[in-house]
Protein backbone atom coordinates (compact mmCIF):
# COMPACT_ATOMS: atom_id res chain seq x y z
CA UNK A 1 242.42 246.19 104.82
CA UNK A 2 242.70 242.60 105.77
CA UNK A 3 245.19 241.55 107.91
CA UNK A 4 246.94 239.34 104.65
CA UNK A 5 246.83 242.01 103.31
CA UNK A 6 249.17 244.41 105.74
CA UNK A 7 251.42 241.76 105.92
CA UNK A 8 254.91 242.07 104.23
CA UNK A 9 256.45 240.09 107.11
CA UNK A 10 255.42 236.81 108.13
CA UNK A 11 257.06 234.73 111.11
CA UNK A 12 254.14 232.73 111.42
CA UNK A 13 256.86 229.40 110.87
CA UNK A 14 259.73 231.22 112.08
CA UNK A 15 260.49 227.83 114.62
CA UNK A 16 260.33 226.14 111.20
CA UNK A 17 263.24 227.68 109.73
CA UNK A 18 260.90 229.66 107.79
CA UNK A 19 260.26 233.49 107.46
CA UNK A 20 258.35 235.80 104.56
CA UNK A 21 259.86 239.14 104.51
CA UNK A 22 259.38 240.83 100.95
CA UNK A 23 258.95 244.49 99.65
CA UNK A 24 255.07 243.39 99.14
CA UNK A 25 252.78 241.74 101.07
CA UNK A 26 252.53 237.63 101.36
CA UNK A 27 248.75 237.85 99.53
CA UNK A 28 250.22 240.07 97.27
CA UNK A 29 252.44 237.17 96.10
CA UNK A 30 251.18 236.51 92.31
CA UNK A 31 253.46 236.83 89.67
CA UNK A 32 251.14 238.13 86.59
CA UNK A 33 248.51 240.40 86.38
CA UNK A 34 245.88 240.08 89.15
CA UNK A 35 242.71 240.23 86.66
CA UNK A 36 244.04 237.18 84.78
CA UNK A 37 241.45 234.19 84.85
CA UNK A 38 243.32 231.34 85.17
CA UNK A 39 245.75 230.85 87.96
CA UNK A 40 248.29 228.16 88.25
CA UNK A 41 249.06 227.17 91.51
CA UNK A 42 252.27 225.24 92.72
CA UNK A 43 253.84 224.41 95.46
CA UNK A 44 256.36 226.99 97.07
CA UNK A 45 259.07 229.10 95.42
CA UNK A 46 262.38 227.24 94.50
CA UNK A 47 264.57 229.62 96.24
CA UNK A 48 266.98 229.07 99.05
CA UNK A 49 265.18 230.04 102.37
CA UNK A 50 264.68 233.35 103.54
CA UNK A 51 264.56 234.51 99.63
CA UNK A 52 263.56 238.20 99.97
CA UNK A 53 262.72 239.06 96.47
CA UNK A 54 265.24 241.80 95.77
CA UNK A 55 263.93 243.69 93.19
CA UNK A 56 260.32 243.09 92.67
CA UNK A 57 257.75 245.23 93.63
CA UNK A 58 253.80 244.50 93.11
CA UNK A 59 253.92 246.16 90.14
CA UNK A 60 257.18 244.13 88.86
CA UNK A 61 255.40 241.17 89.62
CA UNK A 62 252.79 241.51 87.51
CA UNK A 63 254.67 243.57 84.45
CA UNK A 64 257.66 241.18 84.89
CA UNK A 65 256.44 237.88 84.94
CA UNK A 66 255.89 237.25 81.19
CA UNK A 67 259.94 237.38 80.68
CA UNK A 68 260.61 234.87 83.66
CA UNK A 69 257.61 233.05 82.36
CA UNK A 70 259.37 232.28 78.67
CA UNK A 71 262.67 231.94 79.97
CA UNK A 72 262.25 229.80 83.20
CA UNK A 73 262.11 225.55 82.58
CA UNK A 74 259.13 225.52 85.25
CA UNK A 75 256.86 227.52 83.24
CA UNK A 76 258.24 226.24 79.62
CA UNK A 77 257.02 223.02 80.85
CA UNK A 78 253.14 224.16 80.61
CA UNK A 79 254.14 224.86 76.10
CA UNK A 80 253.54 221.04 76.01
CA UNK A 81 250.70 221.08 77.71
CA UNK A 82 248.99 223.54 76.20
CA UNK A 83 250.94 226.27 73.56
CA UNK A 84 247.52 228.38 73.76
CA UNK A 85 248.00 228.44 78.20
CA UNK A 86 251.49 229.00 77.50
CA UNK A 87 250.73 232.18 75.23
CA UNK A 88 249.00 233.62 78.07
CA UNK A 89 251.24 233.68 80.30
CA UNK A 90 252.16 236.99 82.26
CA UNK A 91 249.70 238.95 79.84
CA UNK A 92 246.61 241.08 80.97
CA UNK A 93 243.22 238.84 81.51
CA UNK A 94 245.88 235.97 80.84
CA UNK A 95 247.32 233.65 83.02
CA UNK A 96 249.22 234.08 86.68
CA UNK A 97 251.12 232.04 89.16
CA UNK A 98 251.03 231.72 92.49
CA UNK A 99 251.81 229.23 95.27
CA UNK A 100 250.25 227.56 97.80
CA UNK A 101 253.03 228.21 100.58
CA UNK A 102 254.51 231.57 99.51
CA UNK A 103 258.01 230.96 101.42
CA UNK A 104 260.57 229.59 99.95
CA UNK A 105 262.90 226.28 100.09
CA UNK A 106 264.99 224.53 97.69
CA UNK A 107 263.80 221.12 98.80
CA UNK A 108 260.04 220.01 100.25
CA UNK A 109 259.04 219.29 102.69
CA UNK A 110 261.86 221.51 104.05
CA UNK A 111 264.87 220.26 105.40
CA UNK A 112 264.26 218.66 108.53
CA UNK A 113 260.71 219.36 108.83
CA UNK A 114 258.31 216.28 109.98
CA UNK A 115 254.95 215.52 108.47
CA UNK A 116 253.58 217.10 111.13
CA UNK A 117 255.51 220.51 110.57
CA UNK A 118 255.01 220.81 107.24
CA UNK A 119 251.57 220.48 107.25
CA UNK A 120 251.49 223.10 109.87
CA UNK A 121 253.27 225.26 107.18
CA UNK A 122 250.67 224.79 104.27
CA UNK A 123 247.99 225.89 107.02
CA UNK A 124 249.92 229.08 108.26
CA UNK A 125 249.80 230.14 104.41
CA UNK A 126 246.12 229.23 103.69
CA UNK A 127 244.69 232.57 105.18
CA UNK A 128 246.98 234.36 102.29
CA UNK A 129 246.06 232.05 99.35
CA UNK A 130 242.40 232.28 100.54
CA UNK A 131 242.78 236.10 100.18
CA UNK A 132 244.12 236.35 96.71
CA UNK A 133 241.27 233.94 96.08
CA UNK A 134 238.98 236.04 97.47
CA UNK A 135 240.33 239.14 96.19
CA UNK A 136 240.82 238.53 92.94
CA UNK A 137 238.42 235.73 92.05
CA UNK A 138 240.12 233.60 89.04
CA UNK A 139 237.77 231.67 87.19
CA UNK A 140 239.97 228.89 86.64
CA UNK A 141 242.80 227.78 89.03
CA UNK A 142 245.14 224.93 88.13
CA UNK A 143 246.73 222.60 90.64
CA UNK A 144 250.44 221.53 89.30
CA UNK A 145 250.90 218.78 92.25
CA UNK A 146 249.51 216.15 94.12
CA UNK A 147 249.64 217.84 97.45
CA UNK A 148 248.26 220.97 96.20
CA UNK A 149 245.54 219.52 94.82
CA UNK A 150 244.75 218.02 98.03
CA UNK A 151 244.62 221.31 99.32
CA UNK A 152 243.04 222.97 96.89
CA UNK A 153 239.94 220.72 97.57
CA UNK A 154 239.49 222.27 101.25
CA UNK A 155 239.78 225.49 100.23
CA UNK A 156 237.84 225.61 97.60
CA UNK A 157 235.17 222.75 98.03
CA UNK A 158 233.42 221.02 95.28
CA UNK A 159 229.82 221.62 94.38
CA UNK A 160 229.50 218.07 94.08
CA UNK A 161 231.16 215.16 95.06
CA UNK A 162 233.94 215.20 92.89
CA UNK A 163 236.34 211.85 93.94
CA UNK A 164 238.24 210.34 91.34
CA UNK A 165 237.52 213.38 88.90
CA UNK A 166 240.38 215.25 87.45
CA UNK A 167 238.39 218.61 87.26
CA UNK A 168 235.50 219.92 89.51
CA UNK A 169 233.45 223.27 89.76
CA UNK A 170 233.68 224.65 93.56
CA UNK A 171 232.88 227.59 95.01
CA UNK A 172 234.28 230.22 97.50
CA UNK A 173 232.73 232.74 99.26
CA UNK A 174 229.85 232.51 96.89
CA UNK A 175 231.82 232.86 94.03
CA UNK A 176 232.20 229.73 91.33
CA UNK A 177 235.71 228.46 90.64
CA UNK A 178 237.04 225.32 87.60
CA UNK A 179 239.64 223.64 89.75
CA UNK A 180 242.31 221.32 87.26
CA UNK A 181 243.86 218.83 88.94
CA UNK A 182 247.11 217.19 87.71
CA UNK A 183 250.57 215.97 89.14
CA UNK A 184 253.57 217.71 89.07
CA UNK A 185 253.50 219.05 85.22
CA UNK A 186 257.42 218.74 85.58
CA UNK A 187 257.41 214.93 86.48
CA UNK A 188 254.17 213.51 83.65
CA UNK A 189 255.17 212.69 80.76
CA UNK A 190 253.76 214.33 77.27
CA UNK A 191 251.01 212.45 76.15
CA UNK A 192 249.97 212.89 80.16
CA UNK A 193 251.11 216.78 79.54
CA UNK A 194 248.90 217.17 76.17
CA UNK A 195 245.71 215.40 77.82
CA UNK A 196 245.63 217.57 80.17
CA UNK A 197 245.72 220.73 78.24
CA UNK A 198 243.03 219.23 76.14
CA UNK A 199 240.92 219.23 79.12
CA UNK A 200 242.02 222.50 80.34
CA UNK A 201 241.24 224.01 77.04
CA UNK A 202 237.55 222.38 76.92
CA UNK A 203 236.72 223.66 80.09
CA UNK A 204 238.29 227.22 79.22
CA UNK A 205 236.07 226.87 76.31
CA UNK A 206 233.09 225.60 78.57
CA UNK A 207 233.28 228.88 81.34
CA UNK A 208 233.92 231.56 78.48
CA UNK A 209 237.38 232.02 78.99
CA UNK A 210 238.60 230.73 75.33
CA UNK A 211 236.48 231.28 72.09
């Protein structure tokens, strides 16, 4: 068992302000069922800091999500992009969420927190979203933000050079990924919303993932 994986505390950015201390483990962080094949990815939970979770086990998190998913205004959101992404979500083989730093603040960066700090945070968290990556192996991951999408392109690097694209095919640990890019789905307007989930559904179509 990987070391993500044992860990159900984090004080990694404890100086930060910041702590992860859940009844499950920081890679175990995905809300939805971990077979799904498409993953949206955001930025960090909403929450005021030091959120613990009360409540949710692993299992909640995947059996729950579906009823936060229809009832929360982040995830109704993704019905005008796409009403056939928004089906799926929190169903089995459907469609998950996680987040690129798995600690939560109301505001980002955090309060108080220079350039330099925050970007310290994202990199404390990439060993755990690396892991679910790894573990799990999505086919399709989808970037809702700007500064997720910038790291999104480390971690999982294009095949090819893939500047100025707003989709790419990378790979991690040997294993092919469809990375979506897009801004902050809560902040584009619809006709931005509804080209996007004509692309997402195209390249759903193109890996096998929607007949």
């Amino acid at each position: 068992m990987s070391t993500a994986e044992q860990a159900s505390v984090c004080s990694k950015c404890s100086a930060l302000g910041l702590t992860f201390d859940r009844a499950y483990g920081v890679a175990d962080f995905l809300e939805g069922y971990p077979d799904s094949p498409i993953w949206i990815i955001g930025l960090n939970p909403a929450n005021e800091i030091g959120w613990k979770d009360e409540g949710r086990t692993i299992e909640q998190l995947a059996e729950g999500f579906r009823a936060i998913a229809i009832k929360h205004p982040y995830f109704r959101d993704f019905n005008r992009v796409s009403p056939w992404l928004y089906g799926l979500l929190g169903k089995p083989h459907g469609v998950a969420h996680t987040d690129l730093v798995k600690c939560s603040t109301k505001q980002w960066p955090p309060l108080n927190c220079s350039r330099k700090a925050t970007s310290a945070i994202v990199e404390n968290c990439t060993p755990f979203l690396r892991e679910q990556l790894i573990r799990y192996k999505p086919k399709m991951v989808i970037c809702n933000g700007a500064e997720v999408c910038a790291h999104i392109n480390t971690t999982i690097p294009p095949l090819e050079p893939a500047e100025n694209h707003t989709s790419y095919r990378g790979v991690i640990e040997g294993f092919e990924v469809c990375v979506v890019l897009s801004g902050f789905i809560g902040r584009i307007d619809n006709y931005s919303r509804m080209r996007l989930g004509a692309e997402i559904e195209q390249l759903a179509a193109e890996i096998g993932i929607k007949t």
